[in-house]
N, C-alpha and C. Protein backbone atom coordinates (compact mmCIF):
# COMPACT_ATOMS: atom_id res chain seq x y z
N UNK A 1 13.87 14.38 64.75
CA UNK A 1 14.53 14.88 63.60
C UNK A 1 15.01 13.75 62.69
N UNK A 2 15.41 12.73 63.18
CA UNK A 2 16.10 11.46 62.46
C UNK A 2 14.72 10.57 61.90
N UNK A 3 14.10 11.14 62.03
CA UNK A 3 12.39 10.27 61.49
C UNK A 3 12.17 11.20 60.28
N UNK A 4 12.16 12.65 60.41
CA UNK A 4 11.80 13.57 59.47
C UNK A 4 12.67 13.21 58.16
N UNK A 5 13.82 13.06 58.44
CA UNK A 5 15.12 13.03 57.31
C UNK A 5 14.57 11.82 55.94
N UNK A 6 13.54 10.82 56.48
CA UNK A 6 13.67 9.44 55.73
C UNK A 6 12.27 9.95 54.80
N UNK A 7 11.06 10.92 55.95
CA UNK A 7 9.99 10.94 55.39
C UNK A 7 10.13 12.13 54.28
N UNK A 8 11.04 13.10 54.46
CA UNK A 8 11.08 14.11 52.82
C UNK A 8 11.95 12.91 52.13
N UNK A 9 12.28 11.97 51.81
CA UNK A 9 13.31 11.20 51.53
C UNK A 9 12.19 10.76 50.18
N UNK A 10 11.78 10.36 51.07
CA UNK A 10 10.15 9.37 50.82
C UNK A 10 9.20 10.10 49.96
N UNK A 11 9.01 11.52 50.16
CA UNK A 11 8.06 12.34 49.85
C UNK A 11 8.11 13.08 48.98
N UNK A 12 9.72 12.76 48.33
CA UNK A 12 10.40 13.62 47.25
C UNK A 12 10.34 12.44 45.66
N UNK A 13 10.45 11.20 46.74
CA UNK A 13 10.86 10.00 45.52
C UNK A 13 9.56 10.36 45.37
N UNK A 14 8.32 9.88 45.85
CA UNK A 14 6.94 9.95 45.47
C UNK A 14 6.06 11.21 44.56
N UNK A 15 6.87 12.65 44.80
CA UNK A 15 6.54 13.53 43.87
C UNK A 15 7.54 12.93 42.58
N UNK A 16 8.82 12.65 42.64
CA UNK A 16 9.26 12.37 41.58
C UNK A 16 9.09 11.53 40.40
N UNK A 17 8.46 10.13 41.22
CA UNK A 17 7.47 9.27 40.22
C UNK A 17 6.21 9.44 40.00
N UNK A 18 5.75 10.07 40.85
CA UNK A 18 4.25 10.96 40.07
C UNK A 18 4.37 12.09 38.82
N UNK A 19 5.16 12.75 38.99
CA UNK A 19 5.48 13.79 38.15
C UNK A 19 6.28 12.54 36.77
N UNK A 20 7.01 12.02 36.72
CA UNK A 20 7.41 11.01 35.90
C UNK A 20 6.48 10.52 35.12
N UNK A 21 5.51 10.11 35.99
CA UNK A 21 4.06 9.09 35.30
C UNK A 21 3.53 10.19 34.56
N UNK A 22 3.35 11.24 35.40
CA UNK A 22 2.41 12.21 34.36
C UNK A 22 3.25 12.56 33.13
N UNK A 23 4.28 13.05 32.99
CA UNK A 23 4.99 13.45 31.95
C UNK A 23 4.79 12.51 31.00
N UNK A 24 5.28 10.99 30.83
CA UNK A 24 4.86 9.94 30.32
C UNK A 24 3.63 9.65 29.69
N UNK A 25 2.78 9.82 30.88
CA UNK A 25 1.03 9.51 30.00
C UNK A 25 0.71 10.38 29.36
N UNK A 26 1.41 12.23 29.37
CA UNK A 26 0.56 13.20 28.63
C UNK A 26 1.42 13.18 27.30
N UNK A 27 3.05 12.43 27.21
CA UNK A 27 3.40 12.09 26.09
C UNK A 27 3.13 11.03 24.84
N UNK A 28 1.88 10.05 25.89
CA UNK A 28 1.65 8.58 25.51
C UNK A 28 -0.09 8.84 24.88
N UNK A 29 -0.70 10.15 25.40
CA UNK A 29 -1.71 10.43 24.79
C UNK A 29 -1.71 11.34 23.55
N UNK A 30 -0.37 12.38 23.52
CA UNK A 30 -0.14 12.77 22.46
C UNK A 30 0.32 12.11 21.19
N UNK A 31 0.86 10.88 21.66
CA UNK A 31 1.07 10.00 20.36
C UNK A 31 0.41 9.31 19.80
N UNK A 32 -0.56 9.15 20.67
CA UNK A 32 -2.00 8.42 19.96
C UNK A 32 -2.91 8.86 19.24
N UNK A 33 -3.34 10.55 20.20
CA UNK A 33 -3.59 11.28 18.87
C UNK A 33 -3.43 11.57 17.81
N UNK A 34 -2.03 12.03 17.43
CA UNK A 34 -1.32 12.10 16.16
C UNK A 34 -1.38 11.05 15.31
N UNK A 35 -1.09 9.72 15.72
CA UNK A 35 -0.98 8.53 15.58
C UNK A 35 -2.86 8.08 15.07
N UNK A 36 -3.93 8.75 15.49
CA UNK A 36 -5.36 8.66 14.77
C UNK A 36 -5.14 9.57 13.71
N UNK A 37 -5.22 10.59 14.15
CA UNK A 37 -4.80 11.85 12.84
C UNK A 37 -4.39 11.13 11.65
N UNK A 38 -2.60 10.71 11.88
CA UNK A 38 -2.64 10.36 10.58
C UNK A 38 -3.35 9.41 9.80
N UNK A 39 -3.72 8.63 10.56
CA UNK A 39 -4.37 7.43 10.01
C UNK A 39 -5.71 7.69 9.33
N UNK A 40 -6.10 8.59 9.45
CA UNK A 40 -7.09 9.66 9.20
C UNK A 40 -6.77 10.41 7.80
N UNK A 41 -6.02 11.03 7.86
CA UNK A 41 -5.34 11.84 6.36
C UNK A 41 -4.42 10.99 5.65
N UNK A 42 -3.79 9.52 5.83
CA UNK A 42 -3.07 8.77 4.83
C UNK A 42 -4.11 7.61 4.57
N UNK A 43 -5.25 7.75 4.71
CA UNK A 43 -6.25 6.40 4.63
C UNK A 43 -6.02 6.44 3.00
N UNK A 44 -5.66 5.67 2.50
CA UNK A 44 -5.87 5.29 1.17
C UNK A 44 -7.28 4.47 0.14
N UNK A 45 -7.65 4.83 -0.62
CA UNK A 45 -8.64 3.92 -0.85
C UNK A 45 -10.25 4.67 -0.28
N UNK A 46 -10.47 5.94 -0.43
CA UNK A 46 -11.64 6.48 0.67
C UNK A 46 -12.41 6.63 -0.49
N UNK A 47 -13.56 6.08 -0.60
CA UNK A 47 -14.48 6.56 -1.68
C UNK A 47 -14.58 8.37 -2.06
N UNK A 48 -14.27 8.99 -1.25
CA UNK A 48 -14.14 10.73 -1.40
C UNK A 48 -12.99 10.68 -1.86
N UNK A 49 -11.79 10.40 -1.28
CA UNK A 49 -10.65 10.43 -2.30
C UNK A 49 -10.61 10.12 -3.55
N UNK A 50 -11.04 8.82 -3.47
CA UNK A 50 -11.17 8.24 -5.13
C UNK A 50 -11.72 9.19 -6.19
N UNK A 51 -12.99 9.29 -5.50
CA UNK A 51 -13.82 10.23 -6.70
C UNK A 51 -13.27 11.51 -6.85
N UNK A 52 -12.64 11.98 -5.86
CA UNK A 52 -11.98 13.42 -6.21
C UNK A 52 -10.99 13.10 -7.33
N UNK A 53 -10.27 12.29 -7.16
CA UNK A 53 -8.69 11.78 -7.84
C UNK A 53 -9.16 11.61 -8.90
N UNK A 54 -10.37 10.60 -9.28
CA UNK A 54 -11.06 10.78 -10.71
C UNK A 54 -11.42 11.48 -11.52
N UNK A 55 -12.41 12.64 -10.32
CA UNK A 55 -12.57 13.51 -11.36
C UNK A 55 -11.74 14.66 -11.87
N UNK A 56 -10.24 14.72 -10.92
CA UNK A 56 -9.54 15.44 -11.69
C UNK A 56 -8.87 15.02 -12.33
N UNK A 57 -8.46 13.62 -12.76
CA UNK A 57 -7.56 13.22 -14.07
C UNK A 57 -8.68 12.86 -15.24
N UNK A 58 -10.12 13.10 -15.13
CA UNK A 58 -11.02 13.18 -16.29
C UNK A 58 -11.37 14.27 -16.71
N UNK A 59 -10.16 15.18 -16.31
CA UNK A 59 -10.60 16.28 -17.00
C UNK A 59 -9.28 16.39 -17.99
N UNK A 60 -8.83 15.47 -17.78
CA UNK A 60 -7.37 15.27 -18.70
C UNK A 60 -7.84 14.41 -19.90
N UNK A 61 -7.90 13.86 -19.24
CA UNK A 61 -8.16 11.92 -20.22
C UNK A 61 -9.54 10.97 -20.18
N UNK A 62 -10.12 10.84 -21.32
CA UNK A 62 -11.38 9.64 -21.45
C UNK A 62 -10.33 8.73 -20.10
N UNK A 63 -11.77 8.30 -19.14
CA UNK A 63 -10.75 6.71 -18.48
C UNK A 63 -12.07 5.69 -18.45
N UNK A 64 -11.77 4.73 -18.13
CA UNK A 64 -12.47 3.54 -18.07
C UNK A 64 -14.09 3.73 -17.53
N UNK A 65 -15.02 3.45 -18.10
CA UNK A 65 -16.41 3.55 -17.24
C UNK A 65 -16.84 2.55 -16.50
N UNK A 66 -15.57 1.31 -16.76
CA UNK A 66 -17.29 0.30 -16.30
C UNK A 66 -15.71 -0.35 -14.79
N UNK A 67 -15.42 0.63 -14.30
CA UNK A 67 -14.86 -0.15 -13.56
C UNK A 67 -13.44 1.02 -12.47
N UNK A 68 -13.72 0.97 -11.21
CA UNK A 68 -13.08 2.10 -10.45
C UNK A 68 -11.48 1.61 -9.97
N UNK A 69 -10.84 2.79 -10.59
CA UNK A 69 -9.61 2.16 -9.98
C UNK A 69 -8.88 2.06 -8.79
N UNK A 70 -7.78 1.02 -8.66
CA UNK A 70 -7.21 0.89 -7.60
C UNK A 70 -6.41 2.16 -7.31
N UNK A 71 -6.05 2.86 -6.02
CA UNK A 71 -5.41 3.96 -6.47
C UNK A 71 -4.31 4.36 -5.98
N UNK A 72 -2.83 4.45 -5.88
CA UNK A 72 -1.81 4.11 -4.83
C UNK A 72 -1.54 5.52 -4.83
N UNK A 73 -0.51 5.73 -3.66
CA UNK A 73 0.33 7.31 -3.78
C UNK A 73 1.56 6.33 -3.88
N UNK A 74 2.42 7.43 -4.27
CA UNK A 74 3.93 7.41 -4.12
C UNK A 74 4.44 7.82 -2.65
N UNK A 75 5.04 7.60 -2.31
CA UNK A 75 5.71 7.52 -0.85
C UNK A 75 7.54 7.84 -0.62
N UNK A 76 7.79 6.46 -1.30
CA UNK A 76 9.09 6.74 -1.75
C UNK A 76 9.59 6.43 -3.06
N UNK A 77 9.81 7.25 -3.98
CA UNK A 77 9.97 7.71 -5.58
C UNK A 77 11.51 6.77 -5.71
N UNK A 78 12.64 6.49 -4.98
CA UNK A 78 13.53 6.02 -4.79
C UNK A 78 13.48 4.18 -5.29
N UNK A 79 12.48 3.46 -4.13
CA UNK A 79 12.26 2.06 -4.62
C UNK A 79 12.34 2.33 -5.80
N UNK A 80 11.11 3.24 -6.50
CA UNK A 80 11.04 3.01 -7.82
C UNK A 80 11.58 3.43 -8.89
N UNK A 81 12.85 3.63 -8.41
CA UNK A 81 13.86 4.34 -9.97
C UNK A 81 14.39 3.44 -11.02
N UNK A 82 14.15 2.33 -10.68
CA UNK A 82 14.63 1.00 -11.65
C UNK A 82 13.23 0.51 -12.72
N UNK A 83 12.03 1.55 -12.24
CA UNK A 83 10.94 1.60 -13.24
C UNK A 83 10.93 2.68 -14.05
N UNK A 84 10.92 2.26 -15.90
CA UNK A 84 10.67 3.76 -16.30
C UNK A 84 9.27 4.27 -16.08
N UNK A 85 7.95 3.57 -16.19
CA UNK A 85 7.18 4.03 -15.94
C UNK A 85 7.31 5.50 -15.11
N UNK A 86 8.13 5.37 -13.68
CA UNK A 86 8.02 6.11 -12.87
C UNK A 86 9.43 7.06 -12.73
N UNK A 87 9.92 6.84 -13.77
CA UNK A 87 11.23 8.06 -13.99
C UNK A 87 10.89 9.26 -13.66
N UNK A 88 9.35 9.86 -14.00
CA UNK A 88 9.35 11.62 -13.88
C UNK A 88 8.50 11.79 -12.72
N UNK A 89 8.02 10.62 -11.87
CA UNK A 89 6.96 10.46 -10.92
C UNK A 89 8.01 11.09 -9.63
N UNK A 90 7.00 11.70 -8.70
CA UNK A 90 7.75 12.70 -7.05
C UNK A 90 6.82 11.96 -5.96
N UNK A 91 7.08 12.09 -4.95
CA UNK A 91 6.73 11.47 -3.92
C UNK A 91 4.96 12.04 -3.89
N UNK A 92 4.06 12.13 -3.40
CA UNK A 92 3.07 12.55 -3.26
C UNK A 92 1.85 12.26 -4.40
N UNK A 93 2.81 11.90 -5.67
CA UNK A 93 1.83 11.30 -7.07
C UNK A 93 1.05 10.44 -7.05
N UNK A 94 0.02 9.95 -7.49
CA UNK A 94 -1.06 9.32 -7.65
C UNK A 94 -0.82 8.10 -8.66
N UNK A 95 -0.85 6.74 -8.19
CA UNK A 95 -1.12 5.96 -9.58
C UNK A 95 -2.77 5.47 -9.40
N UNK A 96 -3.17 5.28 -10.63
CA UNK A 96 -4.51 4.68 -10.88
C UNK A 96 -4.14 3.32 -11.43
N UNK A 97 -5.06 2.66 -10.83
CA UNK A 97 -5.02 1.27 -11.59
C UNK A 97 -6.10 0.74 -11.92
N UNK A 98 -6.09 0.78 -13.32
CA UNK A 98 -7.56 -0.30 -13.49
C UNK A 98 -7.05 -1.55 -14.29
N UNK A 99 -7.77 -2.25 -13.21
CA UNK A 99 -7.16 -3.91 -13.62
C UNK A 99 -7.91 -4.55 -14.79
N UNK A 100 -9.02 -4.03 -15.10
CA UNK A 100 -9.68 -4.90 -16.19
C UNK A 100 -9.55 -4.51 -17.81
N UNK A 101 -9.16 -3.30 -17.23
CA UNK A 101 -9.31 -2.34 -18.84
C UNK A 101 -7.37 -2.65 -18.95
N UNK A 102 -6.64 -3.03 -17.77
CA UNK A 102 -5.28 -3.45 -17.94
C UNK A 102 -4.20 -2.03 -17.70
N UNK A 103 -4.66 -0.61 -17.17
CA UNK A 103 -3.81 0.37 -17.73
C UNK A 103 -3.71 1.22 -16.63
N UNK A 104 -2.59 1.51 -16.05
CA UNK A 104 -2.16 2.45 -15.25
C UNK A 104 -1.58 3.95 -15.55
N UNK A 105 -2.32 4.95 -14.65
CA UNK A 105 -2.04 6.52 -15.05
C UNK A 105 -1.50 6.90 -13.77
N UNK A 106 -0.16 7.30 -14.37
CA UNK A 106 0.64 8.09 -13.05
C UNK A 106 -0.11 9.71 -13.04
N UNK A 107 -0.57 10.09 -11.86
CA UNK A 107 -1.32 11.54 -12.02
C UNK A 107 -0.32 12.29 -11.07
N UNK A 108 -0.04 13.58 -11.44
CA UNK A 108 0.64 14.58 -10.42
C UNK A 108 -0.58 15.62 -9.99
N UNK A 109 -0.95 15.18 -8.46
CA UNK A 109 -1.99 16.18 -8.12
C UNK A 109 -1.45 17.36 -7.94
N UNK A 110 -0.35 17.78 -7.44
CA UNK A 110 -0.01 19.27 -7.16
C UNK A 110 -0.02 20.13 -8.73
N UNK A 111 0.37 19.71 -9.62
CA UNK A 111 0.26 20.01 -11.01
C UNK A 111 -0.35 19.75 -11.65
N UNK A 112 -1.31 18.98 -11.22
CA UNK A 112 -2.69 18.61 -12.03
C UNK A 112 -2.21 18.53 -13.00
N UNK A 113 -1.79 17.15 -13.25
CA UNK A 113 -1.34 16.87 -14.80
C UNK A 113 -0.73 15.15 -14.85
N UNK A 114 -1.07 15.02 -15.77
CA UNK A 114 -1.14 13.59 -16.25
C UNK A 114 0.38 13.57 -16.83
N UNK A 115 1.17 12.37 -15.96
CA UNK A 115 2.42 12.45 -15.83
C UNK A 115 2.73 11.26 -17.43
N UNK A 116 1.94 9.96 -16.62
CA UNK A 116 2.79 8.58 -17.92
C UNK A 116 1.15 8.19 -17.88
N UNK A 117 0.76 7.29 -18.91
CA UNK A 117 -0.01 6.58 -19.05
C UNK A 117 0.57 5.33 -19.93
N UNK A 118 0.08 3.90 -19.07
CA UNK A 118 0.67 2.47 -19.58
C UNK A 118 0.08 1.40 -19.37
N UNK A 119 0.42 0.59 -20.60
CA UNK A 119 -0.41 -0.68 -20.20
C UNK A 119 0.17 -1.09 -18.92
N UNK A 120 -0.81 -2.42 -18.64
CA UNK A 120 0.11 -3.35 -17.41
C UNK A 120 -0.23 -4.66 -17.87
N UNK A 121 0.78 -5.77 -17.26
CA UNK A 121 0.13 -6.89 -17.04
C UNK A 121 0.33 -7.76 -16.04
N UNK A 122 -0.71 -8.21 -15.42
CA UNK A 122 -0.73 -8.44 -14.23
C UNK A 122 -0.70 -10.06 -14.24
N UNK A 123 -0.53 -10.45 -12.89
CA UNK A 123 0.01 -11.82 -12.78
C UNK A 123 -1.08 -12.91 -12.56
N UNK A 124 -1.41 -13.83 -12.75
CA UNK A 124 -2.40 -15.05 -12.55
C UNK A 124 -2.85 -15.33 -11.57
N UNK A 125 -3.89 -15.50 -11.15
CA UNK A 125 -4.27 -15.71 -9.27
C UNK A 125 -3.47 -17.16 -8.82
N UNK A 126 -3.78 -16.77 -7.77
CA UNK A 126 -2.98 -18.33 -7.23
C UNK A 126 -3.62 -19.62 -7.35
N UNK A 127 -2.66 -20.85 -7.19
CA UNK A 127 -3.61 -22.03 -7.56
C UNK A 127 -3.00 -22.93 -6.72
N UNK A 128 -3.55 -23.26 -5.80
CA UNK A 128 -3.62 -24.31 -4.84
C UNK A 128 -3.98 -25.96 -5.05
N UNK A 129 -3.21 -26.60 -5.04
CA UNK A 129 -3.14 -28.18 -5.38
C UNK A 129 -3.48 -28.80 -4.10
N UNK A 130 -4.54 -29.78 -3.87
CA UNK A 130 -4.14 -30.55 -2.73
C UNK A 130 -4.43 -31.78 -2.97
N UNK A 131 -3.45 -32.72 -2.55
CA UNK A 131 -3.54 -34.42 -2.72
C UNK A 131 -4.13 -34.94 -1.66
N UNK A 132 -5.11 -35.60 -2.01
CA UNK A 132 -5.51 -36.52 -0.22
C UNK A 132 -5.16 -37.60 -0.48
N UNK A 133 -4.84 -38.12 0.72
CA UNK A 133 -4.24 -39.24 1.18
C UNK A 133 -5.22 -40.44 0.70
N UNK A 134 -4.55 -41.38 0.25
CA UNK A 134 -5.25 -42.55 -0.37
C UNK A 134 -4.82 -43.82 0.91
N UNK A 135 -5.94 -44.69 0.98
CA UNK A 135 -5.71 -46.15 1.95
C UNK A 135 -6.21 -47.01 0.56
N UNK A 136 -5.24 -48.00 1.02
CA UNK A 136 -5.33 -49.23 -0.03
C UNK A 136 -4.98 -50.85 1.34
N UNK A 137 -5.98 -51.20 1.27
CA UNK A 137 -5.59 -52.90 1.55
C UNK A 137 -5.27 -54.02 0.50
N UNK A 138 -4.08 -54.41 1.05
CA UNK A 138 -3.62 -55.76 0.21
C UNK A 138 -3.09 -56.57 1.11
N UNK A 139 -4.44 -57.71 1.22
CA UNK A 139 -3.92 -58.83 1.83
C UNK A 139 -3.86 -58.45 3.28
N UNK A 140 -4.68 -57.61 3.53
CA UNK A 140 -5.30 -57.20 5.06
C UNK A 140 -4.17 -55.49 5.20
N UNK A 141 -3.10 -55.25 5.01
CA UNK A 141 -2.30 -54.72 4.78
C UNK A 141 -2.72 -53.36 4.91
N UNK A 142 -2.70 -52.12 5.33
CA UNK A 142 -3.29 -50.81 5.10
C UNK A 142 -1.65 -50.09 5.07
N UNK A 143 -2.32 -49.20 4.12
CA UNK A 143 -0.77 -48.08 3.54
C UNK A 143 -1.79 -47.03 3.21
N UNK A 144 -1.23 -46.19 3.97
CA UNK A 144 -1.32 -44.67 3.43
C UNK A 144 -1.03 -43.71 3.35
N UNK A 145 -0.92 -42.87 2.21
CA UNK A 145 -0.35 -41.80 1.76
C UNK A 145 -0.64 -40.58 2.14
N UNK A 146 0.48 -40.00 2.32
CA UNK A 146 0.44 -38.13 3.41
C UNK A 146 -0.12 -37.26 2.70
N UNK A 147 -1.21 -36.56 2.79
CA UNK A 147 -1.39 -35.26 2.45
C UNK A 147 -0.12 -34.54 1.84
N UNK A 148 -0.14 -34.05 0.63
CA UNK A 148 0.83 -33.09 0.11
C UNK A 148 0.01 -31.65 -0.05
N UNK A 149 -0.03 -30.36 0.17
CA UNK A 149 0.01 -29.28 -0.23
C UNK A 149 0.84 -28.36 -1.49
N UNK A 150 0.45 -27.99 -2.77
CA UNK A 150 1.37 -27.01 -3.28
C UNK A 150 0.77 -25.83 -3.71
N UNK A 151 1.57 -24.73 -3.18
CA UNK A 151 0.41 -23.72 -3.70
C UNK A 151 1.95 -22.86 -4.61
N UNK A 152 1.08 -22.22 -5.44
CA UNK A 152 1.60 -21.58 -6.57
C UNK A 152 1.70 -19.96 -6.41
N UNK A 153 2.22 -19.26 -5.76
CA UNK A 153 1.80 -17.88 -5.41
C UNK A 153 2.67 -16.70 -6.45
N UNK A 154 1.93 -16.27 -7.46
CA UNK A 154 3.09 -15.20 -8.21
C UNK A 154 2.76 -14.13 -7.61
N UNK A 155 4.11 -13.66 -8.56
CA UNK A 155 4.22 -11.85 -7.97
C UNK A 155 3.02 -11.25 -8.42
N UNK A 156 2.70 -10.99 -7.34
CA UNK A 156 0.60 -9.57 -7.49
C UNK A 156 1.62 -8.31 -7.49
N UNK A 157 2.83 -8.04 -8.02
CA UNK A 157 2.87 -6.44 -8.38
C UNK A 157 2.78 -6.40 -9.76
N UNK A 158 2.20 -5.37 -9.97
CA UNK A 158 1.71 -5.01 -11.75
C UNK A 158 3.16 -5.17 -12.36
N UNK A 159 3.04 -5.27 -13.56
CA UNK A 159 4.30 -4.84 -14.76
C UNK A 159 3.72 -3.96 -15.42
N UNK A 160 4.78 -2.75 -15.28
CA UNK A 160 3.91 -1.89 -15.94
C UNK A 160 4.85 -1.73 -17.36
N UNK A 161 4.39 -1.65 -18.15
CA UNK A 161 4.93 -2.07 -19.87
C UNK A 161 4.92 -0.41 -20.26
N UNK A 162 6.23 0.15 -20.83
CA UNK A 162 6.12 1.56 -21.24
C UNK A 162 6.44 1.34 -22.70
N UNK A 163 5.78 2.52 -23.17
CA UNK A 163 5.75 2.55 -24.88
C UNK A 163 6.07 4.07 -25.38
N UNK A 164 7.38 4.17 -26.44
CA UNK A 164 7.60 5.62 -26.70
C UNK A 164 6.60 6.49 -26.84
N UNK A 165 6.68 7.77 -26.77
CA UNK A 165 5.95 8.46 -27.46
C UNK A 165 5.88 9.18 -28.25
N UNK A 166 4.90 9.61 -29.22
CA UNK A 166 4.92 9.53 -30.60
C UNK A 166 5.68 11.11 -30.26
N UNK A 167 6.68 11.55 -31.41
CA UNK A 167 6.96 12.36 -31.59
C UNK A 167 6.36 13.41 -32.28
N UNK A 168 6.41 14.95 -32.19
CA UNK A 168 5.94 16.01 -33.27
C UNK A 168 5.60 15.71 -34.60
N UNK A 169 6.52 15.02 -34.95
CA UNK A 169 6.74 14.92 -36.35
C UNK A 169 5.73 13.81 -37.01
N UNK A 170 5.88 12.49 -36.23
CA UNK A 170 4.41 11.51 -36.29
C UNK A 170 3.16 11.78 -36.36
N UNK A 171 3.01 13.49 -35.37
CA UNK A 171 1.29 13.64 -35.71
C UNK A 171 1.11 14.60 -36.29
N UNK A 172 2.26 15.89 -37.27
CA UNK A 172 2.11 16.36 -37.83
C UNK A 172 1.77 16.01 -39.55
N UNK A 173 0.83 16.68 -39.89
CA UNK A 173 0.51 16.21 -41.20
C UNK A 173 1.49 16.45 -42.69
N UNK A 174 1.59 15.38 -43.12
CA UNK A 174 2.89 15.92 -43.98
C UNK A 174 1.96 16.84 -45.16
């Protein structure tokens, strides 16, 4: 009897960390799934997305031909309250960016409707300096100078430049 007492002892811890492990791994496979999923439906940048997103803000507005834009969502509308560009913009909105033609269109897909349209201007690529080290003899003498590095890195977020808009009265004909 004093042998039996240790082996349910034993036999209880061992269902208990089995049952543990399993609970664990069938929670550790459900998060991975989900965890593909989304990565799956927030992929940004999908050539099917794009062209969908295009062709419903060209049914609004002429846009650029010779060049596809970059295309962001909104996420959190908050960062960006210190932009007017994005004063009337909601979480889930669409910006387009086309960098060559210079002009960004905030799109509202749930309302299918063309929120702001604005220039931008964007920042200079980077420019990397490098000095090589020079040897000079004088008089048997060797000196030489350290490698310096400078690199120049600006801000790569757009400026987006807003411009009133014309009122009633501007495009009515006097």
């Amino acid at each position: 009897m004093k042998l039996l007492a240790p082996l349910v002892l034993i036999f209880v811890l061992f269902l208990a960390a089995a049952g543990g492990s399993a609970f664990f791994f069938n929670q550790y496979q459900k998060t991975r799934v989900e965890l593909e999923n989304l990565k799956k439906v927030t992929q940004v940048g999908t050539p099917e997305e794009t062209q969908l997103i295009i062709d419903k803000v060209k049914k609004h507005m002429l846009l650029p031909q010779n060049e596809i834009p970059q295309i962001a969502t909104i996420t959190d509308k908050s960062k960006l309250a210190d932009q007017p560009f994005f004063a009337k913009a909601k979480n889930g909105d669409k910006v387009l960016i086309y960098v060559k033609e210079k002009k960004a269109i905030l799109y509202d897909p749930v309302g299918d409707r063309i929120v702001e349209v604005s220039p931008i201007t964007l920042p200079e690529p980077t420019t990397s300096i490098q000095l090589q080290p020079t040897v000079s003899t004088n008089s048997g003498t060797l000196k030489t100078t350290p490698t310096t590095t400078v690199t120049v890195k600006p801000n790569l977020t757009p400026t987006v430049t807003s411009f009133p808009r014309p009122t009633s009265s501007l495009l009515s004909p006097q």
